[in-house]
N, C-alpha and C. Protein backbone atom coordinates (compact mmCIF):
# COMPACT_ATOMS: atom_id res chain seq x y z
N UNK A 1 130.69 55.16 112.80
CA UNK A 1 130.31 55.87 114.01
C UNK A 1 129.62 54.90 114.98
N UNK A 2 128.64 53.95 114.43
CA UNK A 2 128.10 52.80 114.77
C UNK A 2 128.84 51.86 115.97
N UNK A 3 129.82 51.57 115.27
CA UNK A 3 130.99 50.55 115.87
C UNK A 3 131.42 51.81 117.25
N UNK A 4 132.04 52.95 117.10
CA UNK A 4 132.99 53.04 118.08
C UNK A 4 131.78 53.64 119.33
N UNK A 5 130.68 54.06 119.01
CA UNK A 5 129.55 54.27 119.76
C UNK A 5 129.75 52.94 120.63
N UNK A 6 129.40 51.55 120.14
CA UNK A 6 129.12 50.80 120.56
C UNK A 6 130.43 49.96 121.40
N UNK A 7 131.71 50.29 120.93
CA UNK A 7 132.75 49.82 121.68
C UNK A 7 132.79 50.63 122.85
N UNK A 8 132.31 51.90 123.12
CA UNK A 8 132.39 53.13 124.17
C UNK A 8 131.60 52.24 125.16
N UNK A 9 130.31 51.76 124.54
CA UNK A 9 129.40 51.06 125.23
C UNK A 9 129.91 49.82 126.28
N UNK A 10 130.87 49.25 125.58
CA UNK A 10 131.35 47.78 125.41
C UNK A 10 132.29 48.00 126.63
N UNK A 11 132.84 49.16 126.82
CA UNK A 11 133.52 49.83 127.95
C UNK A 11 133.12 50.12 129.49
N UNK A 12 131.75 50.46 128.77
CA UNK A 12 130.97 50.79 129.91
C UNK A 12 129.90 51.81 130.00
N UNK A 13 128.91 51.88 130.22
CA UNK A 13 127.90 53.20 130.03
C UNK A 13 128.58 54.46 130.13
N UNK A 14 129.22 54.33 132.00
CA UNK A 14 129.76 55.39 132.27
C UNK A 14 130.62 56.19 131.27
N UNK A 15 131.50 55.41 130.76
CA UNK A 15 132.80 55.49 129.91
C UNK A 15 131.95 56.27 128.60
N UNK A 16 130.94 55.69 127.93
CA UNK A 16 130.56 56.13 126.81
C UNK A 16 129.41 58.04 127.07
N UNK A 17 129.20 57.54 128.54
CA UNK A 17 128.52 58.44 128.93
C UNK A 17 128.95 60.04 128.96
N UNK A 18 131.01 59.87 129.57
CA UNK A 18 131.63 60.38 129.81
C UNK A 18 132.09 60.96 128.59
N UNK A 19 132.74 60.28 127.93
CA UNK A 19 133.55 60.63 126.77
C UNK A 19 132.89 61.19 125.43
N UNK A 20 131.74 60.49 125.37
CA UNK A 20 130.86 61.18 124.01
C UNK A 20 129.49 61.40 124.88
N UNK A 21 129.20 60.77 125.18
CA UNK A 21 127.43 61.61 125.20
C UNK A 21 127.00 62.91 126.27
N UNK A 22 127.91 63.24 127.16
CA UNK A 22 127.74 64.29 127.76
C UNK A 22 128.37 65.49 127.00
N UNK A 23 129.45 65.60 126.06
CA UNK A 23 130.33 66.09 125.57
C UNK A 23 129.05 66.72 124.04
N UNK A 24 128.35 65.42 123.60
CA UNK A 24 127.37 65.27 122.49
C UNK A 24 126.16 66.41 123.25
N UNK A 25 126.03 66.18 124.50
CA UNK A 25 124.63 66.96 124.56
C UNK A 25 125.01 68.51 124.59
N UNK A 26 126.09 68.44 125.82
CA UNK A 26 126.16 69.67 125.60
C UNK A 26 126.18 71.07 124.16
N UNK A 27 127.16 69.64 123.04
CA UNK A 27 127.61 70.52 121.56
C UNK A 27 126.15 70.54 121.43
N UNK A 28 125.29 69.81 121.32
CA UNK A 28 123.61 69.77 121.08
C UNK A 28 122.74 71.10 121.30
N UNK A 29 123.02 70.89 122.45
CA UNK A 29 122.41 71.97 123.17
C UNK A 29 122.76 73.60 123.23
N UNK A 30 124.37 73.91 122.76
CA UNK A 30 124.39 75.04 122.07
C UNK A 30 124.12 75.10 120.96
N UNK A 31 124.25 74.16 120.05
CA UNK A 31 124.03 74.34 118.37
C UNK A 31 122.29 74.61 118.31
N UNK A 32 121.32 74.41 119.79
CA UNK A 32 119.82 74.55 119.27
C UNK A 32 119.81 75.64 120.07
N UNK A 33 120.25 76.25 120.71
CA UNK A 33 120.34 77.23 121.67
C UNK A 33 120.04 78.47 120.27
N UNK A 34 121.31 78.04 119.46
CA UNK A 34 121.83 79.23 118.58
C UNK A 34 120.69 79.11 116.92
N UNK A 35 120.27 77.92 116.98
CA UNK A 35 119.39 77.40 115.60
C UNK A 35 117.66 78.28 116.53
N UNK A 36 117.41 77.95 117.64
CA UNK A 36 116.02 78.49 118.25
C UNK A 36 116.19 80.34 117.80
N UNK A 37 117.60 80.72 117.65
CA UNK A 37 117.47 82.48 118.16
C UNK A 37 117.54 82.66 116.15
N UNK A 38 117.68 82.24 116.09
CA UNK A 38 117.53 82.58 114.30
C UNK A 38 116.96 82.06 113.58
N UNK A 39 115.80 80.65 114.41
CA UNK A 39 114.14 80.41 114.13
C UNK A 39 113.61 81.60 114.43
N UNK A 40 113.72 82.44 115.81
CA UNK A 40 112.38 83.13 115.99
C UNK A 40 112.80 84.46 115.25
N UNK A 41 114.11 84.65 114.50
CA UNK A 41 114.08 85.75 114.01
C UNK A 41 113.57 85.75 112.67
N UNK A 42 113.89 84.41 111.78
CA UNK A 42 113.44 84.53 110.58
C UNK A 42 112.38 84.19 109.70
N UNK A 43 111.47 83.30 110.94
CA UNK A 43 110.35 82.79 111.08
C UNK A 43 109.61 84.00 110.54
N UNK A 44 108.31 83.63 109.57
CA UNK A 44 107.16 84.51 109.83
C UNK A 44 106.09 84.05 110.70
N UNK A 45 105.86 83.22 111.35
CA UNK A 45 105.18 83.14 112.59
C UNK A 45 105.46 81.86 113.31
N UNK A 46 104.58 81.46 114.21
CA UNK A 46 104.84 80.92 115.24
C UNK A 46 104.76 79.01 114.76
N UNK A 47 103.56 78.79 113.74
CA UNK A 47 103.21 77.44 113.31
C UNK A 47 104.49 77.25 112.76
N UNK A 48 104.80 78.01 111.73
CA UNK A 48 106.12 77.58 111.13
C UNK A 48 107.19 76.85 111.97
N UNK A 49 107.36 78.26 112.99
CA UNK A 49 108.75 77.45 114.22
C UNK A 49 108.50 76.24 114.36
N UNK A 50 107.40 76.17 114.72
CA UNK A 50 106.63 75.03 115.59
C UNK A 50 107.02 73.92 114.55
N UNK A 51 106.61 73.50 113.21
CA UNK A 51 107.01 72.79 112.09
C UNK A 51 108.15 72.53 112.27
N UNK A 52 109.23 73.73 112.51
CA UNK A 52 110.89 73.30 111.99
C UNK A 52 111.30 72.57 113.20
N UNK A 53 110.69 72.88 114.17
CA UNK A 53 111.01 72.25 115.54
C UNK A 53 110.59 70.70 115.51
N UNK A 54 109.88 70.10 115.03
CA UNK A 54 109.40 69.11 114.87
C UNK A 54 110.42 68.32 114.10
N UNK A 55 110.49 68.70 112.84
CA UNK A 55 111.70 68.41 111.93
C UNK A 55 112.83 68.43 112.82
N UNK A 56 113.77 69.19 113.56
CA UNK A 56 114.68 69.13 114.02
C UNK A 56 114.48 67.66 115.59
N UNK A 57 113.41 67.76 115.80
CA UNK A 57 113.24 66.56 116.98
C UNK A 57 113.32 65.71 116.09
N UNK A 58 112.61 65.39 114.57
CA UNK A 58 112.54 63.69 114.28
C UNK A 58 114.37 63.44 113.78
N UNK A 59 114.56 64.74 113.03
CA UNK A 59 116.02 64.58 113.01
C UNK A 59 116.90 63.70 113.61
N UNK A 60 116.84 64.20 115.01
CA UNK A 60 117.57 63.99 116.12
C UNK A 60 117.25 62.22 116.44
N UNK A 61 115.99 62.13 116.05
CA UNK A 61 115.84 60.96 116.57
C UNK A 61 115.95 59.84 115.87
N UNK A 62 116.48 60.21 114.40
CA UNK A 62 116.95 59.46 113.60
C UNK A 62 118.20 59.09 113.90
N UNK A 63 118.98 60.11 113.58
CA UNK A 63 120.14 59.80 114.13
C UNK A 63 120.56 59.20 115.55
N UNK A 64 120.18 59.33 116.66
CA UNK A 64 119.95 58.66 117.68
C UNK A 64 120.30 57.26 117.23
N UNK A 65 118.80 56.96 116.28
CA UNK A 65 118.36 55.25 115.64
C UNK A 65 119.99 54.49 115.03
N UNK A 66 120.52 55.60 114.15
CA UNK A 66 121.72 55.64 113.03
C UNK A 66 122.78 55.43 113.99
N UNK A 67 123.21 56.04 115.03
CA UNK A 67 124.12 56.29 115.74
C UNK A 67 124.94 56.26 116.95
N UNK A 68 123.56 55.95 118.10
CA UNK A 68 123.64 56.52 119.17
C UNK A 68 123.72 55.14 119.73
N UNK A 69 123.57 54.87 121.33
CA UNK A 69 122.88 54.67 121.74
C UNK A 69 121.30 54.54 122.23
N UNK A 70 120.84 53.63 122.05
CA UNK A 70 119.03 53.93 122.27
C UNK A 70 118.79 54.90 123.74
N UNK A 71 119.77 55.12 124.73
CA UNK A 71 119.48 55.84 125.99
C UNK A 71 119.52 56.85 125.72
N UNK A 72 120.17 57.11 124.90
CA UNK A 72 120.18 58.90 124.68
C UNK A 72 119.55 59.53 124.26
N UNK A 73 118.08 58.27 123.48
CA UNK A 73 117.09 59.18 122.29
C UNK A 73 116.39 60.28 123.75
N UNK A 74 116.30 59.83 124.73
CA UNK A 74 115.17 60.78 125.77
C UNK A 74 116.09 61.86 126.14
N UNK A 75 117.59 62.13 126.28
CA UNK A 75 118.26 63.05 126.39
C UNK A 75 118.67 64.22 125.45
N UNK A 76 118.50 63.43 124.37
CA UNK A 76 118.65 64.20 122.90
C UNK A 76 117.28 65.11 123.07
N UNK A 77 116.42 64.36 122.77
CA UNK A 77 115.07 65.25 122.90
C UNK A 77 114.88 65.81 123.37
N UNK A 78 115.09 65.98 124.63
CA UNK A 78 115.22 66.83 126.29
C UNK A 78 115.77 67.63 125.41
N UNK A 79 117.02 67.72 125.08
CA UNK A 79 117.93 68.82 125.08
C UNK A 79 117.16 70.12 123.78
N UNK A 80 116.94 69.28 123.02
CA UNK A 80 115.80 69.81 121.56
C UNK A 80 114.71 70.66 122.14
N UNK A 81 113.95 69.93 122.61
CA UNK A 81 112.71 70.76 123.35
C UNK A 81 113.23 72.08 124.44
N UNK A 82 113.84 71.77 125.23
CA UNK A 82 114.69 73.08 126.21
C UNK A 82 114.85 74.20 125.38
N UNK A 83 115.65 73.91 124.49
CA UNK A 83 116.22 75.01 123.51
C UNK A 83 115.12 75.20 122.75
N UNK A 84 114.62 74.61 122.17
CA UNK A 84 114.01 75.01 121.04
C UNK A 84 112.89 75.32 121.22
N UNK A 85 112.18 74.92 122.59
CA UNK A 85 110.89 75.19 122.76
C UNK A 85 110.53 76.03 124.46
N UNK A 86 111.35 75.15 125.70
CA UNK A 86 111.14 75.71 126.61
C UNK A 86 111.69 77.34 126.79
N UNK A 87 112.75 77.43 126.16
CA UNK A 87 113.48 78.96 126.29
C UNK A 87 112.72 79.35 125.12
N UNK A 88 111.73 79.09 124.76
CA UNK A 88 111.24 80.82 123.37
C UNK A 88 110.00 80.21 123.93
N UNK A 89 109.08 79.49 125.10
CA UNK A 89 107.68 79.68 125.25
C UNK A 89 106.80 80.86 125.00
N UNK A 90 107.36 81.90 125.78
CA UNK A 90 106.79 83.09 125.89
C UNK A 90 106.84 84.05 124.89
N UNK A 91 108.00 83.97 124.12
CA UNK A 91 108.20 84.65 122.55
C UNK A 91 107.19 84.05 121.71
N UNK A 92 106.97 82.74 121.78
CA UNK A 92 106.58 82.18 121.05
C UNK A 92 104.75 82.30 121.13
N UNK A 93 104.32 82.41 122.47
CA UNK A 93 103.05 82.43 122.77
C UNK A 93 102.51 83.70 122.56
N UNK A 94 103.40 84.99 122.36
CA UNK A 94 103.25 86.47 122.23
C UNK A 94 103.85 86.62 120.87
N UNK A 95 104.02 86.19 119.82
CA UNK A 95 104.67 86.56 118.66
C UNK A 95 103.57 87.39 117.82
N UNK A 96 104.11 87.95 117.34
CA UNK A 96 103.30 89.05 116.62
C UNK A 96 102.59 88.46 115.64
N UNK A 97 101.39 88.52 115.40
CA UNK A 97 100.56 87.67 114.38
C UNK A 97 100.65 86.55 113.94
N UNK A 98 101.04 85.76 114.92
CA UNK A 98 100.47 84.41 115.12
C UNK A 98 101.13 83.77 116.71
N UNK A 99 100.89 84.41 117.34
CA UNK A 99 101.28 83.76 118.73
C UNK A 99 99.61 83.32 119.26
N UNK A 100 99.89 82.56 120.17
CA UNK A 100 98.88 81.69 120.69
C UNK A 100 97.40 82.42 120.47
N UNK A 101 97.02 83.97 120.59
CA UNK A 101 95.97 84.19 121.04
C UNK A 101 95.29 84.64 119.40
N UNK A 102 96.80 84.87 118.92
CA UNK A 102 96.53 85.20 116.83
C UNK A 102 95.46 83.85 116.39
N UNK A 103 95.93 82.60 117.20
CA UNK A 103 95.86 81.32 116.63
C UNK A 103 94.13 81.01 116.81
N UNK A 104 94.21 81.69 118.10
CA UNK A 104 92.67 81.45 118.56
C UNK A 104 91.49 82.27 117.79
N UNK A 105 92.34 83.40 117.52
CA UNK A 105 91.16 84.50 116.57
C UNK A 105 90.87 84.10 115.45
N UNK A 106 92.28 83.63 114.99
CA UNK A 106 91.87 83.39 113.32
C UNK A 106 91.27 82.21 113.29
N UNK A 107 91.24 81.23 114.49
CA UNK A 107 91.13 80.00 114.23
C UNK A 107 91.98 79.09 113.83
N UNK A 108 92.99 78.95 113.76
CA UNK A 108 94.23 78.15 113.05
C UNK A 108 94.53 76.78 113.84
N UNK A 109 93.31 76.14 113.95
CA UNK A 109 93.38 74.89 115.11
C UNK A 109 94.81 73.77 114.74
N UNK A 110 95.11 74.01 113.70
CA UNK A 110 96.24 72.86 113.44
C UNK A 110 97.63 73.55 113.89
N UNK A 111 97.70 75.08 113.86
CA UNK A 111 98.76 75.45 114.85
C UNK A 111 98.64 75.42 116.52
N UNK A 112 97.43 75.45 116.85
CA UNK A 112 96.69 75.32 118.11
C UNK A 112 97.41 73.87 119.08
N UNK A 113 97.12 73.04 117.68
CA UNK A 113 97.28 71.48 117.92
C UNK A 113 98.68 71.02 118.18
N UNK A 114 99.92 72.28 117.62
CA UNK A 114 101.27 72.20 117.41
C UNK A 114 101.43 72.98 118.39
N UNK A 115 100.91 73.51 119.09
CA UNK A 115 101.65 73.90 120.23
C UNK A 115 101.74 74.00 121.27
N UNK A 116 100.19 73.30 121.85
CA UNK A 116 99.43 72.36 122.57
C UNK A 116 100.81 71.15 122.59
N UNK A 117 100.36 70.53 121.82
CA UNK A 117 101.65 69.16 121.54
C UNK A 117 103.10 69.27 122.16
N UNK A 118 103.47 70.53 121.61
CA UNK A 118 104.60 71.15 122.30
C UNK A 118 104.54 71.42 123.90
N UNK A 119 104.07 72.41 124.52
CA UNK A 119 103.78 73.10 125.10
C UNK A 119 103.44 71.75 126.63
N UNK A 120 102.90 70.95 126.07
CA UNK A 120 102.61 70.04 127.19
C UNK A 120 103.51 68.87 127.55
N UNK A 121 104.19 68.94 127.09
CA UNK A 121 105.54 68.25 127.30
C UNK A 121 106.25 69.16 128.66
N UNK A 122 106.45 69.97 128.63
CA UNK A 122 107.04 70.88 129.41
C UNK A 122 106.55 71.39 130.67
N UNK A 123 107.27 71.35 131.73
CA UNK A 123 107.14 71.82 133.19
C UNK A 123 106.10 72.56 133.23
N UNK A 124 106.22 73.80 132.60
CA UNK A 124 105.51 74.81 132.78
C UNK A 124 104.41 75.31 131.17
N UNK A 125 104.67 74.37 130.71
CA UNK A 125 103.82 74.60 128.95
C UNK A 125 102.72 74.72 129.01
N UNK A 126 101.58 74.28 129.84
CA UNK A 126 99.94 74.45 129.96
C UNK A 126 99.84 75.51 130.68
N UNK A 127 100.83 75.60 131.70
CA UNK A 127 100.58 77.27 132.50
C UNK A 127 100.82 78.62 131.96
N UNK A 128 101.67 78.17 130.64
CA UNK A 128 102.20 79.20 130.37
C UNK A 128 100.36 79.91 128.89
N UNK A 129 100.17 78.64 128.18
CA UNK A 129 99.15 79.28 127.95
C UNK A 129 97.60 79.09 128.04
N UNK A 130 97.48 78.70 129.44
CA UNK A 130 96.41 79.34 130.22
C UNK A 130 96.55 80.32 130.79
N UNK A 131 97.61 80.69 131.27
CA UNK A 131 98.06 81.98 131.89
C UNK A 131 97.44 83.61 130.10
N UNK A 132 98.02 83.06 128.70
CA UNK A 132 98.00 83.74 128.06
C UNK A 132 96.33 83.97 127.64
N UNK A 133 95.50 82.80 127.61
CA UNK A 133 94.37 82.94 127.41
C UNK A 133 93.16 83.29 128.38
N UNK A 134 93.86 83.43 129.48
CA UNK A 134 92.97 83.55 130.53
C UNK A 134 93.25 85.63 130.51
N UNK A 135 94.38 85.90 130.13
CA UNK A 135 95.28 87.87 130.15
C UNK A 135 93.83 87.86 128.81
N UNK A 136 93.74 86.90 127.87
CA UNK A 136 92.63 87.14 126.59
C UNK A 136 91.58 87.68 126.77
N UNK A 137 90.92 86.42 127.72
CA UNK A 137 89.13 86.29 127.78
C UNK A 137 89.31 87.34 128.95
N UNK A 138 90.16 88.18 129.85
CA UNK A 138 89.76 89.19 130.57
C UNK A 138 89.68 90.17 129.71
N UNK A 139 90.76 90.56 128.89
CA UNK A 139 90.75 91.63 127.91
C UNK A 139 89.75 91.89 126.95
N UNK A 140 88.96 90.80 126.59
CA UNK A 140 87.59 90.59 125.99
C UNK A 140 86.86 91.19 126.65
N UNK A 141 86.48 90.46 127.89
CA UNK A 141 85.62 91.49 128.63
C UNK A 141 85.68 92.44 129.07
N UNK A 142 87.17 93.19 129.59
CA UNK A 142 87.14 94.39 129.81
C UNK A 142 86.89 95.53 128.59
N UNK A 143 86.99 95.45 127.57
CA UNK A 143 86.73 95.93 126.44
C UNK A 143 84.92 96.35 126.48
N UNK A 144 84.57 94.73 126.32
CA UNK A 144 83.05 94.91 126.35
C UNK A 144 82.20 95.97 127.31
N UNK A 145 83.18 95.48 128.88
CA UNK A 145 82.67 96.63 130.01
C UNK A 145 82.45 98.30 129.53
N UNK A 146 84.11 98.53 129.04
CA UNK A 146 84.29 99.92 128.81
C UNK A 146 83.60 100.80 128.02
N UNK A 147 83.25 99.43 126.99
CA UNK A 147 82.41 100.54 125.80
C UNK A 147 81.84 101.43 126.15
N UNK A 148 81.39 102.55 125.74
CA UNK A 148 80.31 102.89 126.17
C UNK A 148 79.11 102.96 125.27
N UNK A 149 79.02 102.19 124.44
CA UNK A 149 78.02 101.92 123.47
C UNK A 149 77.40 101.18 123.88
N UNK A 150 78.27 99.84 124.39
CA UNK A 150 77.61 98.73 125.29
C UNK A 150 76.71 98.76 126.15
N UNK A 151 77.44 99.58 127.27
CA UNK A 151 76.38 99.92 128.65
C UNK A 151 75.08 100.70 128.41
N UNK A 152 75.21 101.10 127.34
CA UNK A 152 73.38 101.91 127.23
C UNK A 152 72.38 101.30 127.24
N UNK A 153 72.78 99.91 126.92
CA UNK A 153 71.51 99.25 126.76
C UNK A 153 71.79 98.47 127.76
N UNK A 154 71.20 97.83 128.89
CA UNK A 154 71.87 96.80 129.93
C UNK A 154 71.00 95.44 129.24
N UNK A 155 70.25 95.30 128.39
CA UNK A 155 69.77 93.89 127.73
C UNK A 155 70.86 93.66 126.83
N UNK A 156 70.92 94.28 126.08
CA UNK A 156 72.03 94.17 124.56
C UNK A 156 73.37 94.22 125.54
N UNK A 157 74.05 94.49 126.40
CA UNK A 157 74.86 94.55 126.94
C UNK A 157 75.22 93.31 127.44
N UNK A 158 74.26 92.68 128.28
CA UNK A 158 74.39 91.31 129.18
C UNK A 158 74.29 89.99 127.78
N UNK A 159 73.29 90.47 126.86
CA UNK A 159 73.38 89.67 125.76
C UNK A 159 74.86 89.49 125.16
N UNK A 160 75.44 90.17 124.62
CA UNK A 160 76.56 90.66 124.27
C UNK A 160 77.82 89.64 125.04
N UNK A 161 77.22 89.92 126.39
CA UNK A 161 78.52 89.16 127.27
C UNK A 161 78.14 87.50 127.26
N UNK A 162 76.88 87.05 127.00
CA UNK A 162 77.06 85.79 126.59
C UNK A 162 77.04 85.18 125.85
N UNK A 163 77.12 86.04 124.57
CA UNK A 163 77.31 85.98 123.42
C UNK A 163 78.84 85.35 123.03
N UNK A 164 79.63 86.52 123.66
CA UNK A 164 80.76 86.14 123.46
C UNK A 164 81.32 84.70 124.96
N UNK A 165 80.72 84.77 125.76
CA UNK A 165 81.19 83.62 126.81
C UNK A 165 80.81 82.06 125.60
N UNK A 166 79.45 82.14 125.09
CA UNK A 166 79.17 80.68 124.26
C UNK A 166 79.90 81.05 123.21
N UNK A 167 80.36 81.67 122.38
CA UNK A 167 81.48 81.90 121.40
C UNK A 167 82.41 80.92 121.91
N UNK A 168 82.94 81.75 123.05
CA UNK A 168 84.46 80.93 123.53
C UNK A 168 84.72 79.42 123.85
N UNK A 169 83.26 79.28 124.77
CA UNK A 169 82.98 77.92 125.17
C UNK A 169 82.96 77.20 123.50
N UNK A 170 81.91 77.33 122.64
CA UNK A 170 82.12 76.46 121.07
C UNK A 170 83.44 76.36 120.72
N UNK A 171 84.09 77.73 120.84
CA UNK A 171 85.31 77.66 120.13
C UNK A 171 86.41 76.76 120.51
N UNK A 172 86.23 76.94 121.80
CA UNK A 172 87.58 75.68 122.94
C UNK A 172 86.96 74.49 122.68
N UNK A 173 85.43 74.42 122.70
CA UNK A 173 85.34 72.78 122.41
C UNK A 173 86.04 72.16 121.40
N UNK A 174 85.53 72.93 120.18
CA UNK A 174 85.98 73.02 118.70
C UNK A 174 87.86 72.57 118.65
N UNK A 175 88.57 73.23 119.11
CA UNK A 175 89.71 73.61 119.42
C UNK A 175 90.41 72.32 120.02
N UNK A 176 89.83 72.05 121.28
CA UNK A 176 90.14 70.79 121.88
C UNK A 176 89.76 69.20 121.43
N UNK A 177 88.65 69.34 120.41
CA UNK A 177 88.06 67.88 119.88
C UNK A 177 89.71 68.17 118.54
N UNK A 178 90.04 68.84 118.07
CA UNK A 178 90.94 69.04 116.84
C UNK A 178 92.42 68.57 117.64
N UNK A 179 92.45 68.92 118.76
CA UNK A 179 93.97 68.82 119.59
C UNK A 179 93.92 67.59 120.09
N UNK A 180 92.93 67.11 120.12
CA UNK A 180 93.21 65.89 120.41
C UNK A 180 92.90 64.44 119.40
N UNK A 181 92.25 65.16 118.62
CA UNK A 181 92.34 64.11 117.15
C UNK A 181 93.59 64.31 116.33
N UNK A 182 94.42 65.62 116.84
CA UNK A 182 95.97 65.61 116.67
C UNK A 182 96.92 64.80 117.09
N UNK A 183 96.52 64.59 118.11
CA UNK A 183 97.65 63.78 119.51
C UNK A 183 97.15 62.21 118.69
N UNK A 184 96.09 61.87 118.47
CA UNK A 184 96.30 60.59 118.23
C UNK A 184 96.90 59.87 116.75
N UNK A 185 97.62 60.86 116.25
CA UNK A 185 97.41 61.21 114.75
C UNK A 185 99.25 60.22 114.95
């Protein structure tokens, strides 16, 4: 595979560009299209995906090493992440007991760290969950507002609300010193 990769080459970028590697991304890119929709179905949560997705990028980038051209390792990947990660963001950040905000309750900083990792690669990956944690920490407080157990007391009440504000603040510190002793990992 080695050799005729490299005679395609020997032809010309274009030529190799034309004939196999546009032809390669596209088959790529449906085969993760169709591997992402029967991750998020058979997955029991979100770290997991996040794991197989990883596996399927170093995959890719082996073979790349084995096979390819070295130009294509950033196109291959592109195509991996799109599918596998940019089209299920939002499934993925809302998944039922363990999507992004599961991750934050229970604490699960090493899925935190996996999807962070993920997530920031992408156009829209930090917006998508600050957008989810920001729908959180309102829902926190609107909760707290409504009680009406809360409001009886307006000391224990205001206590209460910064109770949980330095909660959050420890917890993101916490969260972010782990995500980023990830990244350098």
């Amino acid at each position: 595979m080695k050799d005729i990769i490299k005679m395609l080459m020997d032809l010309g970028p274009s030529v190799y560009q034309q004939v196999f590697e546009q032809p390669f991304l596209d088959a790529s890119a449906t085969f993760y299209r169709g591997e992402s929709q029967r991750l998020i179905e058979c997955c029991c949560n979100c770290g997991e995906y996040l794991k197989k997705t990883e596996k399927c990028l170093n995959e890719e980038i082996d073979r790349v090493v084995c096979y390819l051209d070295a130009k294509s390792e950033v196109k291959v990947t592109n195509v991996v992440e799109k599918e596998m990660i940019e089209s299920q963001m939002n499934c993925l950040v809302h998944m039922e007991n363990s999507g992004l905000v599961d991750m934050v309750i229970e604490d699960k900083y090493d899925d935190l760290a996996w999807i962070y990792n993920f997530f920031r690669r992408l156009p829209n990956g930090l917006s998508v969950i600050r957008d989810a944690m920001t729908s959180h920490i309102r829902e926190t407080g609107k909760q707290l507002v409504i009680d009406p157990e809360q409001v009886k007391d307006p000391v224990e009440f205001v206590q209460r609300l910064l109770e949980e504000k330095i909660n959050m603040i420890k917890s993101s510190i916490l969260r972010l010193t782990t995500i980023r002793r990830f990244k350098t990992l």
